[in-house]
Protein backbone atom coordinates (compact mmCIF):
# COMPACT_ATOMS: atom_id res chain seq x y z
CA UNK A 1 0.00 0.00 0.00
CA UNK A 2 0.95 3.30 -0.60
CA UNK A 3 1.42 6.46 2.02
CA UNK A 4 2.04 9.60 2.11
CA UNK A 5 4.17 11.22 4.43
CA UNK A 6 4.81 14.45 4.12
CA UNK A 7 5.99 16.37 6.97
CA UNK A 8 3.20 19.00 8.17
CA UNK A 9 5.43 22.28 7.75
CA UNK A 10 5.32 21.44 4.41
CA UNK A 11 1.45 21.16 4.33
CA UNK A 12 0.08 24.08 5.79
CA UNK A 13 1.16 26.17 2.85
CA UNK A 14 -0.53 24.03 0.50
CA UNK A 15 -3.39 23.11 1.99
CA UNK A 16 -4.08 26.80 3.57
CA UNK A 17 -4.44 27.47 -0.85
CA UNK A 18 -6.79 24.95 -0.89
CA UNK A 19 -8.80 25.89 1.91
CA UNK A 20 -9.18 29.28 0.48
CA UNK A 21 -9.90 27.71 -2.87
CA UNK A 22 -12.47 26.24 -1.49
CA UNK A 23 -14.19 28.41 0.67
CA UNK A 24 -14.49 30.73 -2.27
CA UNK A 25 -16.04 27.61 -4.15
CA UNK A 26 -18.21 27.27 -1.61
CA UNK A 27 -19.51 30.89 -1.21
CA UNK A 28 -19.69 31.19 -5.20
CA UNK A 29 -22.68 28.49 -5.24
CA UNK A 30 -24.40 29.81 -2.57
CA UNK A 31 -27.20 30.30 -5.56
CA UNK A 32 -26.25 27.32 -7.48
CA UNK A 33 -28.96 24.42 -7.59
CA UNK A 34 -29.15 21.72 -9.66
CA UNK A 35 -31.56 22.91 -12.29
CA UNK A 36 -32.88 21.07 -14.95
CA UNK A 37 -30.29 21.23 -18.41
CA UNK A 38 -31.90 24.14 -20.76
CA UNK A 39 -33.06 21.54 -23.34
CA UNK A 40 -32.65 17.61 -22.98
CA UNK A 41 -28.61 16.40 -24.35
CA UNK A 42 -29.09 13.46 -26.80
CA UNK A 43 -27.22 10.38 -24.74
CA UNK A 44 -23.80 8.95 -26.16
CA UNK A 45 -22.82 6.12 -25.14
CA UNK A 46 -19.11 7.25 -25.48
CA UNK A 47 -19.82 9.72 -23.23
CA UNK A 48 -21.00 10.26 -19.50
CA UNK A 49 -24.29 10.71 -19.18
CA UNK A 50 -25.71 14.08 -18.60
CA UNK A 51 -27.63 14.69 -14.94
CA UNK A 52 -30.86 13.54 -16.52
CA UNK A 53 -29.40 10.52 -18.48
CA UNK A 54 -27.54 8.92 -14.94
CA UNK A 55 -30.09 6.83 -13.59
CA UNK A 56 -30.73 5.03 -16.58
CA UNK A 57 -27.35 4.60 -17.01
CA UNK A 58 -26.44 3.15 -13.99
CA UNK A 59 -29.90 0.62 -14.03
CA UNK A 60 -28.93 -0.16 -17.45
CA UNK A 61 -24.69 -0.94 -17.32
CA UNK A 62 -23.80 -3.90 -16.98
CA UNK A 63 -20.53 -3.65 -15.08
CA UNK A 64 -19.80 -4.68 -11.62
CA UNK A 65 -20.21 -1.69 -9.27
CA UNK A 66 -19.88 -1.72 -5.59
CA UNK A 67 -20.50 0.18 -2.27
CA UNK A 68 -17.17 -0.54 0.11
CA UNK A 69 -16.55 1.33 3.35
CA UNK A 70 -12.88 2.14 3.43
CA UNK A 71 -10.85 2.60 6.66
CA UNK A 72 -9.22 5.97 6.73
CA UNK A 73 -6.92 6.94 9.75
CA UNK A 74 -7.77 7.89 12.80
CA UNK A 75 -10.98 6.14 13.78
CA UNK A 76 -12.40 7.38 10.48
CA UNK A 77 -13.76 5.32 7.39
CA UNK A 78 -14.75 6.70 3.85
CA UNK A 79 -17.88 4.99 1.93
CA UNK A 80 -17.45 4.43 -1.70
CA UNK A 81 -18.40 3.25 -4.98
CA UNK A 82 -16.33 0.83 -6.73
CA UNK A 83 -16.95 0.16 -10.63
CA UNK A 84 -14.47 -2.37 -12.43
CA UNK A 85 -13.79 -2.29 -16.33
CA UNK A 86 -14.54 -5.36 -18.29
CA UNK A 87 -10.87 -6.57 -19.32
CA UNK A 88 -8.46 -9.41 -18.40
CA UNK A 89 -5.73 -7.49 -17.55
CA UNK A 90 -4.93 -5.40 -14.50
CA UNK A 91 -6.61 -1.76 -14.87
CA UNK A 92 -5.52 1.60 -13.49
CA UNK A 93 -7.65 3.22 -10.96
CA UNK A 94 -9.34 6.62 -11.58
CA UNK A 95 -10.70 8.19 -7.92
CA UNK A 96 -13.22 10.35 -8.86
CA UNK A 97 -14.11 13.50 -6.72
CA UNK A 98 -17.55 14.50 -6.63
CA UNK A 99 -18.88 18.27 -6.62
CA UNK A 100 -20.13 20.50 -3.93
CA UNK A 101 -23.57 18.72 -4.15
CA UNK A 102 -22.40 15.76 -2.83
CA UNK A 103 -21.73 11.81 -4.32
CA UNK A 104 -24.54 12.31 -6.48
CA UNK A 105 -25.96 9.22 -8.93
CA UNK A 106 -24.14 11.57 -11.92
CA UNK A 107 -20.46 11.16 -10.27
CA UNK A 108 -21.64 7.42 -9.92
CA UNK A 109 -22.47 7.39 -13.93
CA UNK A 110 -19.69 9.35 -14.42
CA UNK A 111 -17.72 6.47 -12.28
CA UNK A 112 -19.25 3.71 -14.29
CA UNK A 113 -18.10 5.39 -17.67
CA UNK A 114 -14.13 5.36 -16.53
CA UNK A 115 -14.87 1.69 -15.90
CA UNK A 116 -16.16 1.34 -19.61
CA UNK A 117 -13.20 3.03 -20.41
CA UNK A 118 -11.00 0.69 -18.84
CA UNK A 119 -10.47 1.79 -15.62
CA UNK A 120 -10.83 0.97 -11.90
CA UNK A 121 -13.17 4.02 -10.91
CA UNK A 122 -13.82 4.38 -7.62
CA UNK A 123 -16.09 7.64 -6.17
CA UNK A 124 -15.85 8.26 -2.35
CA UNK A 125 -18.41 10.23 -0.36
CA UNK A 126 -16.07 12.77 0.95
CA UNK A 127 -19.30 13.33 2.98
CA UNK A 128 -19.38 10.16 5.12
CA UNK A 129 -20.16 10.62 8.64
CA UNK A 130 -21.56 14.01 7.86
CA UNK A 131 -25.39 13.34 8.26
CA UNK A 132 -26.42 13.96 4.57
CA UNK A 133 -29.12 12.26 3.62
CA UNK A 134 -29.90 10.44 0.56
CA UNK A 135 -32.39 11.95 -1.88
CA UNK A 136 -33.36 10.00 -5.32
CA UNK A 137 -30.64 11.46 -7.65
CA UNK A 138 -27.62 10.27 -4.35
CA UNK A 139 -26.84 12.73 -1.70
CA UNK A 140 -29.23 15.91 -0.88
CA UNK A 141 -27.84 18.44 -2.78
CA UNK A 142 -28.54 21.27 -0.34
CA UNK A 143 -27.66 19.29 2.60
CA UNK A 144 -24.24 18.28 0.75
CA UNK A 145 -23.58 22.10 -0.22
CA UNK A 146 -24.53 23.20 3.31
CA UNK A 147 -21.93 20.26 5.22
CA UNK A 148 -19.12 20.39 2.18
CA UNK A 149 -18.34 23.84 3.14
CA UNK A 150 -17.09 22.78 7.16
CA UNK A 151 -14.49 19.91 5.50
CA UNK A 152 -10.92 20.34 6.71
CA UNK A 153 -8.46 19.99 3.76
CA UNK A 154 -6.08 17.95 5.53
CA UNK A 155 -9.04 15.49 6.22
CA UNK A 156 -9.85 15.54 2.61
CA UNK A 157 -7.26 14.31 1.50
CA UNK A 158 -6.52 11.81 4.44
CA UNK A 159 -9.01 10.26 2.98
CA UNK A 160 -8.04 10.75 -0.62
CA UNK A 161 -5.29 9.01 0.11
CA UNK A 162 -6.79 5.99 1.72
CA UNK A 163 -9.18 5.34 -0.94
CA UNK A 164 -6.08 5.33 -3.29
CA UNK A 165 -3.68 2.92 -1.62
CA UNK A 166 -7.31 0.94 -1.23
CA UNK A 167 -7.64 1.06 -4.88
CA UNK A 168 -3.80 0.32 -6.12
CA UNK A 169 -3.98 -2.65 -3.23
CA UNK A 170 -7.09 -3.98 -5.17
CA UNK A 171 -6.48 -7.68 -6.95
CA UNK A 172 -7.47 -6.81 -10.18
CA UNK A 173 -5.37 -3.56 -9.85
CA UNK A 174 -2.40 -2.03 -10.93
CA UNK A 175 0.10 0.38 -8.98
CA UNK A 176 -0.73 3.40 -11.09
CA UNK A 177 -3.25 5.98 -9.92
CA UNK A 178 -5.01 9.20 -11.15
CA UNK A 179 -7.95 11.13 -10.05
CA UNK A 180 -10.42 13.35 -12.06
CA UNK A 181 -13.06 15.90 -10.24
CA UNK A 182 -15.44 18.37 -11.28
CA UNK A 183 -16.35 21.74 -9.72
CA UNK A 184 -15.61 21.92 -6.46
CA UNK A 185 -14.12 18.10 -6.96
CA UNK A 186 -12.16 19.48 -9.65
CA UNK A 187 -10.60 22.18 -7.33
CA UNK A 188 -9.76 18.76 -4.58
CA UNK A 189 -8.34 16.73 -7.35
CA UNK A 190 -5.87 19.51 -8.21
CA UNK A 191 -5.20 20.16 -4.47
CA UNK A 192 -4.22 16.30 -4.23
CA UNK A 193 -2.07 17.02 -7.19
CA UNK A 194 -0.05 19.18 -4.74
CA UNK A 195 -0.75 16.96 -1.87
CA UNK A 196 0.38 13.36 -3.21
CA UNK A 197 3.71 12.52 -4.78
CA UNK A 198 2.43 9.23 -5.53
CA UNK A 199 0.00 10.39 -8.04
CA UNK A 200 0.25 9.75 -11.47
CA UNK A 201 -2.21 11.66 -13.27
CA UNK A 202 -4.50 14.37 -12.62
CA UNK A 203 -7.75 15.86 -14.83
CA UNK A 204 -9.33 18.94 -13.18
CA UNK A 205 -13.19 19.94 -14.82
CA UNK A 206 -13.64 23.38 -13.99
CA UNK A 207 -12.01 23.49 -10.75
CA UNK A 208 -10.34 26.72 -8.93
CA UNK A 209 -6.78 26.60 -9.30
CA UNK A 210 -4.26 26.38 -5.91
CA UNK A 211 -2.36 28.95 -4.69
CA UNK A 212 0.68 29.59 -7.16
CA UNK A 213 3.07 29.38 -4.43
CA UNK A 214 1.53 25.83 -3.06
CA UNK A 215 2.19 24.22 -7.03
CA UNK A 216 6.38 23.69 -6.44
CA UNK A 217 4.72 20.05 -4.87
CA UNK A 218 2.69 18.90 -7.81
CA UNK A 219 4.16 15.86 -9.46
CA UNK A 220 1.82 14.63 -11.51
CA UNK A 221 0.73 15.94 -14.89
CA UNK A 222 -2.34 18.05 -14.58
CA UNK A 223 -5.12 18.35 -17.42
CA UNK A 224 -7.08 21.40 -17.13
CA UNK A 225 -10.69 21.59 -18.83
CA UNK A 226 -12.97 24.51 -18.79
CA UNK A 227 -15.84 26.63 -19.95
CA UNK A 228 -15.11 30.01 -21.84
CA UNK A 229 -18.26 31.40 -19.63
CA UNK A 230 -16.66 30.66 -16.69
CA UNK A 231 -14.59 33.68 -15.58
CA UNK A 232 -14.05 33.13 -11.58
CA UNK A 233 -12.42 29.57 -12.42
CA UNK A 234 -11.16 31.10 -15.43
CA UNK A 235 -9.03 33.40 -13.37
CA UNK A 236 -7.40 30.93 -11.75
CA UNK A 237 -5.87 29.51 -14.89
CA UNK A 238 -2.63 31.80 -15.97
CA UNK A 239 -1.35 32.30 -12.37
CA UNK A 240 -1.07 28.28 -11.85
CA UNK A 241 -0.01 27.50 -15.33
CA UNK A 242 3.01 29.86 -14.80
CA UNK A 243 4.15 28.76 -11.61
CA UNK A 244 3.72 25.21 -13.21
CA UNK A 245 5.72 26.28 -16.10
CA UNK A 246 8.68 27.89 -14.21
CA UNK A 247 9.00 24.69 -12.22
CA UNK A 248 9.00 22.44 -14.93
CA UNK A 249 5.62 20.89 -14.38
CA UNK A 250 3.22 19.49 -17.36
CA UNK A 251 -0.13 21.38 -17.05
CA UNK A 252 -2.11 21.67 -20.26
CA UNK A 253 -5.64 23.15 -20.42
CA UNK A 254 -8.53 23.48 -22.99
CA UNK A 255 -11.11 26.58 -23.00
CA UNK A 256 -14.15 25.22 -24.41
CA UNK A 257 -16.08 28.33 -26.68
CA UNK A 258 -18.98 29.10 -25.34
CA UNK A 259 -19.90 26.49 -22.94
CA UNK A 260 -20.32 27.39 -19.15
CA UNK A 261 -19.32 26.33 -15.44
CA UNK A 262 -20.50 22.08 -15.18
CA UNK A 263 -20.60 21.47 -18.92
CA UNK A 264 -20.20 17.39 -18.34
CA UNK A 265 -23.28 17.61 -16.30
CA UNK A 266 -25.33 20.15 -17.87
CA UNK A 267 -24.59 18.70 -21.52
CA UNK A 268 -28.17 20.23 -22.96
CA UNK A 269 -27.20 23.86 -21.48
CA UNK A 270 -25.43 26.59 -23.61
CA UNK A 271 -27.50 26.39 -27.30
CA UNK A 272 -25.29 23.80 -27.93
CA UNK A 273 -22.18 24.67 -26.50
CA UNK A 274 -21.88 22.45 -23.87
CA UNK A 275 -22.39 19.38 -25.33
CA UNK A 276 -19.58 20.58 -27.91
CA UNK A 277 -17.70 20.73 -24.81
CA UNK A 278 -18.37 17.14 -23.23
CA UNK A 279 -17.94 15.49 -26.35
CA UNK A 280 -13.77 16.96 -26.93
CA UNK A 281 -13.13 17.07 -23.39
CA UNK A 282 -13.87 13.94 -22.46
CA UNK A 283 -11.81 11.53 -25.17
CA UNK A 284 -8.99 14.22 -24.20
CA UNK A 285 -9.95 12.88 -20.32
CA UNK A 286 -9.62 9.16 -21.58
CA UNK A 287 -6.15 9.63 -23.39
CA UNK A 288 -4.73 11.60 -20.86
CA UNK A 289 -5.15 8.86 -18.47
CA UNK A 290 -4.46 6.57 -20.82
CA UNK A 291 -0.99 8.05 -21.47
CA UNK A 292 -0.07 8.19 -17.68
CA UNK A 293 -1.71 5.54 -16.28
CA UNK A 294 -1.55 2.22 -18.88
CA UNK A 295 2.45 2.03 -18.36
């Protein structure tokens, strides 16, 4: 199994950027809900499934998905859910980080699509232990919005890291790990970037950026994807991608025209734009992983 021990001088810098991160995440979607896409996203099967097209997607895949309860340090265990690829080889694992409404049945789809992929996908409730309850589409989203924002970052990704050396310890597993989030999971995921030497790959969907000065840690390559109508996480962008730069790090990113803030969920949204959007971001998602993880 793998750990990370990192002595905590050398986190609080970090992980003070990603608290801020995310408290400004979190007090940004004060008036976000999950509303209905504009106009209904035809459903690829190449593709995750937009927020309407999950539970159909789950009820209708027929891979092997799980629930597991995953012992995290200090008295503490993280619930997730496990999807394996068909294949007869060992796969990669993909953690996937789910957004500031909580493990919804979309990051479970979403899950279930890296496993079509090829990949070991597991999504942990970063909210375990919180009291959220369960509405029909997963967690409540309000309840999840209202809890997400009193997570410590060092707890986060305590538990980040337990669900990976769960997953890399996994039979059917190999020792190669990346994580993709979204939103306010997409902000997380590039936070473990800086947190975890032992990552391999990264993918960040329209996530705030760290704190330039925290990025001298990051290790792993980092794949940026975003929404041209997105100007808070937008802002984020150049300031990270030249601290990156000057320290030799590989961070590329992708500005999708016209398509807004939670394109891969919201694929009807944006006359169009967004499903532009989902459809070149996520084969770009696929070979990125590809390229750092199948090795």
């Amino acid at each position: 199994m793998r750990y990370h021990r990192i002595p905590l001088a050398l986190l609080l810098l970090p992980f003070a950027a990603a608290c801020a991160d995310n408290a400004r995440a979190g007090e940004d979607h004060v008036g976000h809900t999950q509303e209905p896409a504009a106009a209904a996203a035809p459903q690829d099967p190449s593709l995750p499934p937009d927020a309407e097209g999950a539970n159909d997607r789950l009820a209708a895949s027929p891979r092997h998905g799980e629930w597991v309860m995953i012992p995290a340090g200090d008295g503490d265990s993280v619930r997730a859910w496990v999807v394996y690829p068909e294949r007869n080889t060992p796969a990669p694992v993909v953690l996937v980080v789910h957004e500031i409404f909580g493990l919804s049945n979309w990051i479970r789809a979403v899950a279930d699509q890296l496993a079509a992929d090829g990949f070991i996908a597991i999504a942990p409730d970063l909210l375990t232990g919180h009291g959220v309850p369960d509405g029909p589409d997963g967690a409540d989203p309000e309840a999840a919005r209202a809890a997400i924002r009193t997570l410590q970052p060092a707890d986060i990704q305590r538990r980040l890291d337990a669900v990976a050396d769960y997953g890399v310890a996994l039979p059917a597993a190999t020792d190669r790990y990346g994580i993709v989030g979204f939103c306010w999971g997409g902000g997380t995921s590039f936070a473990h970037a800086v947190h975890a030497p032992d990552l391999d790959a990264a993918v960040v969907y329209y996530g705030s950026s760290p704190d330039p000065a925290a990025l001298d840690s990051v290790q792993a390559p980092v794949l940026g994807l975003y929404g041209s109508e997105d100007a808070r996480v937008n802002a984020t962008i150049d300031p990270a991608a030249e601290a990156l730069a000057a320290a030799g790090k590989t961070f590329e990113t992708e500005i999708y025209p016209g398509a807004g803030h939670g394109f891969l969920r919201q694929q009807g949204g944006q006359e169009g734009a967004n499903l532009e959007a989902a459809r070149a971001a996520w084969p770009r998602t696929i070979a990125w992983f590809r390229q750092y993880l199948e090795r």
